[in-house]
N, C-alpha and C. Protein backbone atom coordinates (compact mmCIF):
# COMPACT_ATOMS: atom_id res chain seq x y z
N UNK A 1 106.82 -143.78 -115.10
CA UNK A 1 105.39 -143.78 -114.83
C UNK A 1 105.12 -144.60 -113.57
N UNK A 2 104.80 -144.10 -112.50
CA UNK A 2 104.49 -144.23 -111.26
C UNK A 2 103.14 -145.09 -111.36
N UNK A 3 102.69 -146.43 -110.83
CA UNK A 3 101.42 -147.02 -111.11
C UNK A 3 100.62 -146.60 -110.06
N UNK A 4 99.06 -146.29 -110.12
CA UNK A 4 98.59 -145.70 -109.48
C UNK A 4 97.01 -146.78 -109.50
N UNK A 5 96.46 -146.85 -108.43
CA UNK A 5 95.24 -147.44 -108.27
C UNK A 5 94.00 -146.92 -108.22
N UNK A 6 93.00 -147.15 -108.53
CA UNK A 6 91.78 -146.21 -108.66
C UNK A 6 91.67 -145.45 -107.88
N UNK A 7 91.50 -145.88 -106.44
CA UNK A 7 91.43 -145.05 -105.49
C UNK A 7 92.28 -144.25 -104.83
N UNK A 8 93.24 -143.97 -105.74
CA UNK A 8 94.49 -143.07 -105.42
C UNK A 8 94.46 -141.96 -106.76
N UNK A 9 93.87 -142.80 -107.95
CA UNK A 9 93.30 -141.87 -108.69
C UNK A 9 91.70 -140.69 -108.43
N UNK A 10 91.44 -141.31 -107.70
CA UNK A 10 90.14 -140.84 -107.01
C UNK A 10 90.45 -139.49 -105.89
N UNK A 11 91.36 -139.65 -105.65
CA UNK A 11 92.06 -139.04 -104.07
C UNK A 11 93.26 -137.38 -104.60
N UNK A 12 93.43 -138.14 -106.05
CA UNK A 12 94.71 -136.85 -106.81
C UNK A 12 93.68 -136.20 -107.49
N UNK A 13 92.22 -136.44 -108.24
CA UNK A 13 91.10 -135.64 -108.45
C UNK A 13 90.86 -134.74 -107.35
N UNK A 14 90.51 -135.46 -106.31
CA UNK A 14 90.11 -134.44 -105.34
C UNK A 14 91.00 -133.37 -104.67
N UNK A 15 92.21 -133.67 -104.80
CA UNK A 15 93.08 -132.63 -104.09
C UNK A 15 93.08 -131.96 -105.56
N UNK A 16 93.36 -131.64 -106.48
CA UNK A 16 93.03 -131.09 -107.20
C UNK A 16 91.71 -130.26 -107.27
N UNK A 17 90.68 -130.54 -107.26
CA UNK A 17 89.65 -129.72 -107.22
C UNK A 17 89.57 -128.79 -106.25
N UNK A 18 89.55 -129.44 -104.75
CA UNK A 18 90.17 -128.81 -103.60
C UNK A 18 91.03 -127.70 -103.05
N UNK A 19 92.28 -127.42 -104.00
CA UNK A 19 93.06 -126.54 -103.90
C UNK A 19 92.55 -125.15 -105.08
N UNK A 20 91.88 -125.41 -105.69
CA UNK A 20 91.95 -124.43 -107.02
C UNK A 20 90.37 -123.97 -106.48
N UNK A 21 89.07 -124.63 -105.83
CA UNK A 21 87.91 -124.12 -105.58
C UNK A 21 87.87 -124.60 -104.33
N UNK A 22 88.10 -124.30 -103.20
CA UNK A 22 88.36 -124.55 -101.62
C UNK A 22 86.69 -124.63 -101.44
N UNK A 23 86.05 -123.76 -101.65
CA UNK A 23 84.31 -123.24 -101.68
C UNK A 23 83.88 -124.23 -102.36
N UNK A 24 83.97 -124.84 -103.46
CA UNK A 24 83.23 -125.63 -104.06
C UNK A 24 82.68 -126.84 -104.06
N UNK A 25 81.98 -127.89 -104.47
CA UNK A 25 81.12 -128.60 -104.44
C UNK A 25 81.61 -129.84 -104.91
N UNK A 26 82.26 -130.98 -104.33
CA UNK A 26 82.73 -131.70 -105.07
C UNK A 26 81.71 -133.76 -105.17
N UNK A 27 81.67 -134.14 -105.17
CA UNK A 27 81.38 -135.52 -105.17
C UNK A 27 81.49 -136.46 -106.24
N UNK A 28 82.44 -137.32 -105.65
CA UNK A 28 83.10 -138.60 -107.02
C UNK A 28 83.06 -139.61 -106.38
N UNK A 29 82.76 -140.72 -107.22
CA UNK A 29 82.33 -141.86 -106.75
C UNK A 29 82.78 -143.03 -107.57
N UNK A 30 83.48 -143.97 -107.41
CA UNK A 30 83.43 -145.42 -108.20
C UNK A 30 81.67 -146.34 -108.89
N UNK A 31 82.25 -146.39 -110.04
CA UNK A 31 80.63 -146.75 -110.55
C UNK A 31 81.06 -148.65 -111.24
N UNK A 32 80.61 -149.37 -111.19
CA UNK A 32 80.79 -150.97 -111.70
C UNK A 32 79.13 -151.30 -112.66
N UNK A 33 78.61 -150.39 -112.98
CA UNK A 33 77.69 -150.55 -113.86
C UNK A 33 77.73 -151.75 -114.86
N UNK A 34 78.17 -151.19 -115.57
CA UNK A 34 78.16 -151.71 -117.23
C UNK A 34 79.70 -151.70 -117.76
N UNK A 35 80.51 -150.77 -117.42
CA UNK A 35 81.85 -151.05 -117.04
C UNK A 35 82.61 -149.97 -116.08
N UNK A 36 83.48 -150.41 -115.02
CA UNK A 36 84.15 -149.82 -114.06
C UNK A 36 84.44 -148.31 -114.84
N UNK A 37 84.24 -147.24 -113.63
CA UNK A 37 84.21 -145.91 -114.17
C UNK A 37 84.28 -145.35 -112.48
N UNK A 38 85.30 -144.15 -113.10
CA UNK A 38 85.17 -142.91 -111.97
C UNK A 38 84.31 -142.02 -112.54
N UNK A 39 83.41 -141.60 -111.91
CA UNK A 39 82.60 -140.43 -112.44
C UNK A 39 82.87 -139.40 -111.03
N UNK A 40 82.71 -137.97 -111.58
CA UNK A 40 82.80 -136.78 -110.41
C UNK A 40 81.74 -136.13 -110.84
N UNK A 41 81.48 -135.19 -109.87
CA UNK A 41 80.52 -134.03 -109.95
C UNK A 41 81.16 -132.77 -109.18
N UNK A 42 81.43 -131.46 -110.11
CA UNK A 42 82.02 -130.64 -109.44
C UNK A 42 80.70 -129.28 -109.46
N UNK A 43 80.68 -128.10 -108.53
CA UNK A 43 80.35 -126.95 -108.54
C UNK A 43 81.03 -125.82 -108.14
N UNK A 44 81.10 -124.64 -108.23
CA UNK A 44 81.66 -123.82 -108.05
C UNK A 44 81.04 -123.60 -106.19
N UNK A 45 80.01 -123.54 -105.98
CA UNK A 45 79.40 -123.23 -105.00
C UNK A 45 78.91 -124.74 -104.16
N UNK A 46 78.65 -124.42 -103.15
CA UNK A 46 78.14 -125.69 -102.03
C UNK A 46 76.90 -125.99 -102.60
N UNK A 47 76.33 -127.07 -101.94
CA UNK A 47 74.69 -127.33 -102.18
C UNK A 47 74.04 -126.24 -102.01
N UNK A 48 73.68 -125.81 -100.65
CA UNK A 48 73.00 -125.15 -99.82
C UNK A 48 73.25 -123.68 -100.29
N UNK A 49 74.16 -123.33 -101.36
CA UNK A 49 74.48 -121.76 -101.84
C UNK A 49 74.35 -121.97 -103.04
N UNK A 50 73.82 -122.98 -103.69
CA UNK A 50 73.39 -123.18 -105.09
C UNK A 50 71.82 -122.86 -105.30
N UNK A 51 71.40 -121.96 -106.37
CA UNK A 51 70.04 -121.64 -106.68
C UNK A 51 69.05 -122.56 -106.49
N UNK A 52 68.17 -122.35 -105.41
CA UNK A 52 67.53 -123.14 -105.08
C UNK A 52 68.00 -124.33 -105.17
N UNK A 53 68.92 -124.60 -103.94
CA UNK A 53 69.64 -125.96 -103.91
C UNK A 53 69.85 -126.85 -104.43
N UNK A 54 69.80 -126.50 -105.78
CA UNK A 54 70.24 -127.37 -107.03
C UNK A 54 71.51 -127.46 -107.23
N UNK A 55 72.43 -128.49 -107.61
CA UNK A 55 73.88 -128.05 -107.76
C UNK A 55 73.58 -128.11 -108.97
N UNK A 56 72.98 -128.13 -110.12
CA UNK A 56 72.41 -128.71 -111.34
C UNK A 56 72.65 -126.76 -111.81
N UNK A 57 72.08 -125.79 -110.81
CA UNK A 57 71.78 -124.59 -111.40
C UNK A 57 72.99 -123.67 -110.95
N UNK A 58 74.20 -124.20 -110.32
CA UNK A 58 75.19 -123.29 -109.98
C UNK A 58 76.16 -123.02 -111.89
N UNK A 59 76.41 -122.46 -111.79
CA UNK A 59 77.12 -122.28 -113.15
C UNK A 59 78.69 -122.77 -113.47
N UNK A 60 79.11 -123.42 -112.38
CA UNK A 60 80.02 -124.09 -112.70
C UNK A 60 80.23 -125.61 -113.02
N UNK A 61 78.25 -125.97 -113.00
CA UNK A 61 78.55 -127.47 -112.50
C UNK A 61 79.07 -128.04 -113.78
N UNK A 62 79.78 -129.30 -113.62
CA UNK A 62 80.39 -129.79 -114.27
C UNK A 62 79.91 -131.44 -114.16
N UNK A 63 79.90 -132.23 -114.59
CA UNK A 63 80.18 -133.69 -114.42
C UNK A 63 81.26 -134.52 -115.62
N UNK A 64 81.72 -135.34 -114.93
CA UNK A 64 82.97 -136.03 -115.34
C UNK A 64 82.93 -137.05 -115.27
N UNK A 65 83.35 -138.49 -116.47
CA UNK A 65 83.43 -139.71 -116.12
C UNK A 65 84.62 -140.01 -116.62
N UNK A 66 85.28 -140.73 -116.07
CA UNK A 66 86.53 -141.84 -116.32
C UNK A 66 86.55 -143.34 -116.64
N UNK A 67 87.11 -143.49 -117.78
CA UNK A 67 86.67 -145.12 -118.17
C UNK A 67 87.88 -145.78 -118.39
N UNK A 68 87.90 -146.64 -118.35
CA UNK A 68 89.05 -147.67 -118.37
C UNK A 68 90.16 -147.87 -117.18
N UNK A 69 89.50 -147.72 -116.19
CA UNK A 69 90.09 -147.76 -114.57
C UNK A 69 89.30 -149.30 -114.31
N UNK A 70 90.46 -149.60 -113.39
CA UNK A 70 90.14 -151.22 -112.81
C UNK A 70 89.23 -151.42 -111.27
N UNK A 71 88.84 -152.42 -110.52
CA UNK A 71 88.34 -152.04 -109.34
C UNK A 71 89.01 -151.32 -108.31
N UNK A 72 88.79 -151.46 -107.25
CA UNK A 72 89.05 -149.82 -106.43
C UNK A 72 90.50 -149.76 -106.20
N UNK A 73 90.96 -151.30 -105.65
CA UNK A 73 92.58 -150.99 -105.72
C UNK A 73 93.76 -151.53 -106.07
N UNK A 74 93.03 -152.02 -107.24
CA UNK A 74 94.26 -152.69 -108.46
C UNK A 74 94.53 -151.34 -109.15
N UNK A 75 95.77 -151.47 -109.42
CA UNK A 75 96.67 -150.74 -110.13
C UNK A 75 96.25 -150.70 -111.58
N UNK A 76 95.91 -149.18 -111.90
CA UNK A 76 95.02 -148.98 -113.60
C UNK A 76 96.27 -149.94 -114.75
N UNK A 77 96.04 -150.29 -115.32
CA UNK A 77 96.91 -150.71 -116.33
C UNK A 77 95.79 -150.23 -118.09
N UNK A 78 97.63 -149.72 -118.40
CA UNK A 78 96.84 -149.14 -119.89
C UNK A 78 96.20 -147.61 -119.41
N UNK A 79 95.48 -147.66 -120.88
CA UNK A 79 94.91 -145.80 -120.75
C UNK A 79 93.75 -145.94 -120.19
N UNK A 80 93.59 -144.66 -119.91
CA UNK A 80 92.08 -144.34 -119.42
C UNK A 80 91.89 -142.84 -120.46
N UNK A 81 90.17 -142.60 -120.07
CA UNK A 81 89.78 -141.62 -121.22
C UNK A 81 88.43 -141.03 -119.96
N UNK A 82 89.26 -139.76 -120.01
CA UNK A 82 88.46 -138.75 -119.11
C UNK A 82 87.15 -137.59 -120.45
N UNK A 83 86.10 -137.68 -119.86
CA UNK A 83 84.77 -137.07 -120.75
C UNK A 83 84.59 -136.24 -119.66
N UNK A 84 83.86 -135.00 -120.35
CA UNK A 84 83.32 -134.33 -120.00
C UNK A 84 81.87 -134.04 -120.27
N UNK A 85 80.79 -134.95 -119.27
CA UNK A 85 79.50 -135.29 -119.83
C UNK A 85 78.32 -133.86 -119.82
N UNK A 86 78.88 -133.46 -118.52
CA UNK A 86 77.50 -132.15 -118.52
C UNK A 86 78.18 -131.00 -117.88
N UNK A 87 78.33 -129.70 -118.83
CA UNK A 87 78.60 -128.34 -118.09
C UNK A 87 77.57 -127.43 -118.57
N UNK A 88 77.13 -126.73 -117.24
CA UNK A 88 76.37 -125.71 -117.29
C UNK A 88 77.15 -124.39 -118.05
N UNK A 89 78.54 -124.30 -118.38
CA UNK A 89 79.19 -123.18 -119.03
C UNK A 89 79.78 -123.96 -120.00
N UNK A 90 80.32 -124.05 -121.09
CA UNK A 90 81.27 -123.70 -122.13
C UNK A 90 82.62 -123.71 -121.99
N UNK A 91 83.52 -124.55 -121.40
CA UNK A 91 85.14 -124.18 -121.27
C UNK A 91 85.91 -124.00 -122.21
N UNK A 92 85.01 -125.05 -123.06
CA UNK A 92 86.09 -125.97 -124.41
C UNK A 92 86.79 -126.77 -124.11
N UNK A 93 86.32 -127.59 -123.09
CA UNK A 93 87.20 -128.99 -122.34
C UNK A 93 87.11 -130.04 -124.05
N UNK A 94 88.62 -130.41 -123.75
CA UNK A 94 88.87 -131.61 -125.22
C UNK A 94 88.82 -133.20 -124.67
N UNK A 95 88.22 -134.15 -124.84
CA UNK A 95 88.26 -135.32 -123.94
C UNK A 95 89.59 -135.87 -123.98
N UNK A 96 90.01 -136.99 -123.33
CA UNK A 96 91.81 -137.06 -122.92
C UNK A 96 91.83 -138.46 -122.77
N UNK A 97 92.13 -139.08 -123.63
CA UNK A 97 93.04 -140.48 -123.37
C UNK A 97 94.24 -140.40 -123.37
N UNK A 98 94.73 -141.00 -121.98
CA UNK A 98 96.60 -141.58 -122.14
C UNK A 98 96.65 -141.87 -120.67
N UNK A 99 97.86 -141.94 -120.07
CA UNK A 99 97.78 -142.80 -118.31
C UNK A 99 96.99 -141.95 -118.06
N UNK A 100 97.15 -142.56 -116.53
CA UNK A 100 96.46 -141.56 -115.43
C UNK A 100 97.20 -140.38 -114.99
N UNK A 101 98.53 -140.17 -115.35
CA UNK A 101 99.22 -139.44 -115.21
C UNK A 101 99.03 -138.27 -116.27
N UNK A 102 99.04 -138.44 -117.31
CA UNK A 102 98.60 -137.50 -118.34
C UNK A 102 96.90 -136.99 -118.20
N UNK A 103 96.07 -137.95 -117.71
CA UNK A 103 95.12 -137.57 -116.89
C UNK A 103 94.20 -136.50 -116.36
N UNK A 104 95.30 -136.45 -115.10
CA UNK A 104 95.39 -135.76 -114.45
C UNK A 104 96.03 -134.19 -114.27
N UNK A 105 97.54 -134.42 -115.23
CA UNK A 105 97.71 -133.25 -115.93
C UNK A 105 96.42 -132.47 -117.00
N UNK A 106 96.47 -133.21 -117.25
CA UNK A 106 95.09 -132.14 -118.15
C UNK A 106 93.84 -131.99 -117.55
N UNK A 107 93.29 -132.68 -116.54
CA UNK A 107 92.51 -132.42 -115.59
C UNK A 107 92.90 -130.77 -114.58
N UNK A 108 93.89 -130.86 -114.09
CA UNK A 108 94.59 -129.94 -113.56
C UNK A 108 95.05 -128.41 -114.47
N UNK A 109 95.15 -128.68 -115.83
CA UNK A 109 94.93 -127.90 -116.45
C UNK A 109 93.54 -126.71 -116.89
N UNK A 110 92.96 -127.69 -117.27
CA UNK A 110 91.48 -127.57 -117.11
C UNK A 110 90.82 -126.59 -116.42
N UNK A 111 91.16 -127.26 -115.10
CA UNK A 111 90.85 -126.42 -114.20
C UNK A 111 91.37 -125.18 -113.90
N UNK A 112 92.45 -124.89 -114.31
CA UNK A 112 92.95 -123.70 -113.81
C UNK A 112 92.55 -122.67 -114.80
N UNK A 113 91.96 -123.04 -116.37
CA UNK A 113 91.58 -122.52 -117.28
C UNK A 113 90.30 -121.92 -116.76
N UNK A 114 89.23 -122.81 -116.05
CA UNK A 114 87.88 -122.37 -115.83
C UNK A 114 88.35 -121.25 -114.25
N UNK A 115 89.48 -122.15 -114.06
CA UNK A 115 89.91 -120.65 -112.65
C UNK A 115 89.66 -119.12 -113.10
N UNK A 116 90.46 -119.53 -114.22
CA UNK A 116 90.80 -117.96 -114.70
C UNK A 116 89.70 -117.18 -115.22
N UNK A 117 89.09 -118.17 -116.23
CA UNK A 117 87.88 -117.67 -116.68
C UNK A 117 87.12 -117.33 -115.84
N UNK A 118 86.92 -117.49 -115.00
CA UNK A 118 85.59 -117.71 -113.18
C UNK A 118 86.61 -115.97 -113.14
N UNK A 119 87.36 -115.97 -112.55
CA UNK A 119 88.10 -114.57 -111.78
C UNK A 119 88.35 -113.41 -112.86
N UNK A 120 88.14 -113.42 -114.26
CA UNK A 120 88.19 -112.90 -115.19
C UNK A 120 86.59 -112.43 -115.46
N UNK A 121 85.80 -112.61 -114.71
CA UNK A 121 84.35 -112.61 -114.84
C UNK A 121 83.88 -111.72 -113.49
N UNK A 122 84.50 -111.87 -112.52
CA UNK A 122 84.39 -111.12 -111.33
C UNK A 122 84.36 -109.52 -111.58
């Protein structure tokens, strides 16, 4: 298990999203609220090609938070637990505690599930 720092966890989200929806809508951000969290926001479509420029009304939107990540570039120690807070569709996403490595595999999974489903709909 390779140790990885938030913001390298932040950076393997995005190439991930990146490669599987090149077109799509991405923005993730480090949050220190109430406790340290990656949260993302994904769409299938850009702002500006979202129904009335809502990314809220594209049908892929998604939002995502990550909890139990440390500040931006200390090395995560222990699990983290990826949620899936708001989708405009139905995937059947299961929430995921274990490293960031397991993570991200199922993040990456995920996605390729709503790939298919998206091109299976075309």
């Amino acid at each position: 298990m390779r140790p990885i720092s938030t913001n390298e966890l932040m950076n393997e989200i995005k190439e991930i999203i990146e490669v599987k929806f090149p077109k799509g809508y991405l923005d993730i951000w480090y949050s220190n609220h109430l406790t340290p969290s990656v949260n993302f926001r994904f769409a299938f479509n850009k702002k500006e090609d979202c129904p009335n420029g809502y990314i809220e009304n594209d049908k892929g939107h998604h939002l995502f938070s990550i909890s139990g990540v440390s500040n931006m570039l200390d090395t995560i120690e222990g699990k983290i637990k990826v949620e899936l807070l708001i989708s405009r569709t139905k995937y059947n996403y299961r929430k995921k505690t274990g490293t960031p490595e397991q993570a991200l595999k199922h993040l990456d999974k995920y996605f390729d599930k709503v790939k298919e489903y998206e091109n299976a709909q075309r």
